[in-house]
Protein backbone atom coordinates (compact mmCIF):
# COMPACT_ATOMS: atom_id res chain seq x y z
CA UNK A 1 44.70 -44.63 13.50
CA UNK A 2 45.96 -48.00 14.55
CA UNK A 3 47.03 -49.47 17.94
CA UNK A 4 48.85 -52.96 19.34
CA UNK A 5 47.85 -54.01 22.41
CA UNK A 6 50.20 -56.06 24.72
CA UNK A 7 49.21 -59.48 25.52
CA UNK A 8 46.97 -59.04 28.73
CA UNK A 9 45.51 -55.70 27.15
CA UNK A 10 45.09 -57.49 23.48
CA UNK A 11 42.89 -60.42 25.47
CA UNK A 12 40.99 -57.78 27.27
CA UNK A 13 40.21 -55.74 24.47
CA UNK A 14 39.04 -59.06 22.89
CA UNK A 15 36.96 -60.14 25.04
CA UNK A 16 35.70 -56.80 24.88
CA UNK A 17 35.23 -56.56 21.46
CA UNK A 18 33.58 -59.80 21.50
CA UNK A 19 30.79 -58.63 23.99
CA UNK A 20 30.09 -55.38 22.15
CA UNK A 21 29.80 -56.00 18.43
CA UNK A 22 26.93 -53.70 16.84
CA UNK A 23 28.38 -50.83 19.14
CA UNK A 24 30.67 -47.95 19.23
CA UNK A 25 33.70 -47.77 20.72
CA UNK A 26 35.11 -44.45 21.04
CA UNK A 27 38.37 -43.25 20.58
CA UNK A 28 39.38 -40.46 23.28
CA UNK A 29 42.44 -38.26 22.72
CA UNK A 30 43.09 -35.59 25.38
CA UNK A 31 39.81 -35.68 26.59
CA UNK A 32 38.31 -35.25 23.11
CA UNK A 33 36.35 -38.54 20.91
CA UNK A 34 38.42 -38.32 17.93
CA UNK A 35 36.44 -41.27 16.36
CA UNK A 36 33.37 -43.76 17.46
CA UNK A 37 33.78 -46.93 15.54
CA UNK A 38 31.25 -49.52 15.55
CA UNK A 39 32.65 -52.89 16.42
CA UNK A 40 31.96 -54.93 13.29
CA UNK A 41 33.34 -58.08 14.18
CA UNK A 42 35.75 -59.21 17.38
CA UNK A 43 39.07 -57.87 17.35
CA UNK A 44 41.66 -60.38 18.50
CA UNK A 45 45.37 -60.05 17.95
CA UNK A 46 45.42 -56.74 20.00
CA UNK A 47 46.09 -54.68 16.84
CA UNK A 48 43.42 -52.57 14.85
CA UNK A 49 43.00 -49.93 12.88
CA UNK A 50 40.43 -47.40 12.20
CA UNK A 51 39.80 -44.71 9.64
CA UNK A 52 38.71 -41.65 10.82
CA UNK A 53 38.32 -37.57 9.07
CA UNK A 54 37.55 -34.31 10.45
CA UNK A 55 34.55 -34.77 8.33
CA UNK A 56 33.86 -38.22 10.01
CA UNK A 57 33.78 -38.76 13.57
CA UNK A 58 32.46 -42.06 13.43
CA UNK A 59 34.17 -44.88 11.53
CA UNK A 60 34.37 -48.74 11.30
CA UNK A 61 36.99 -50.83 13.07
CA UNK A 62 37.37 -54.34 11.72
């Protein structure tokens, strides 16, 4: 799954990022977590990517 933020939502989701790294950050599609990353690092840029199975939940964003 990946995602681009524009500006104002990419220095939110920074800042964001920033303030939570060591914890997940779920990914909700119609209603449902699809995935529950754990923040590894700040994400700036507004774009990331995460991998994510039916098997696996939880994956890492980076």
């Amino acid at each position: 799954m990946e995602f681009t933020l524009k500006p104002e939502g990419a220095r939110l989701f920074s800042e964001y990022t920033s303030q939570n790294v060591g914890n997940n950050f779920a990914i909700v599609l119609d209603g449902n977590v699809v995935s529950a990353p754990v923040i590894k690092n700040p994400i700036p840029g507004g774009k990331a990517s995460s991998r994510a199975t039916s098997r696996s939940p939880r994956s890492t964003t980076s």
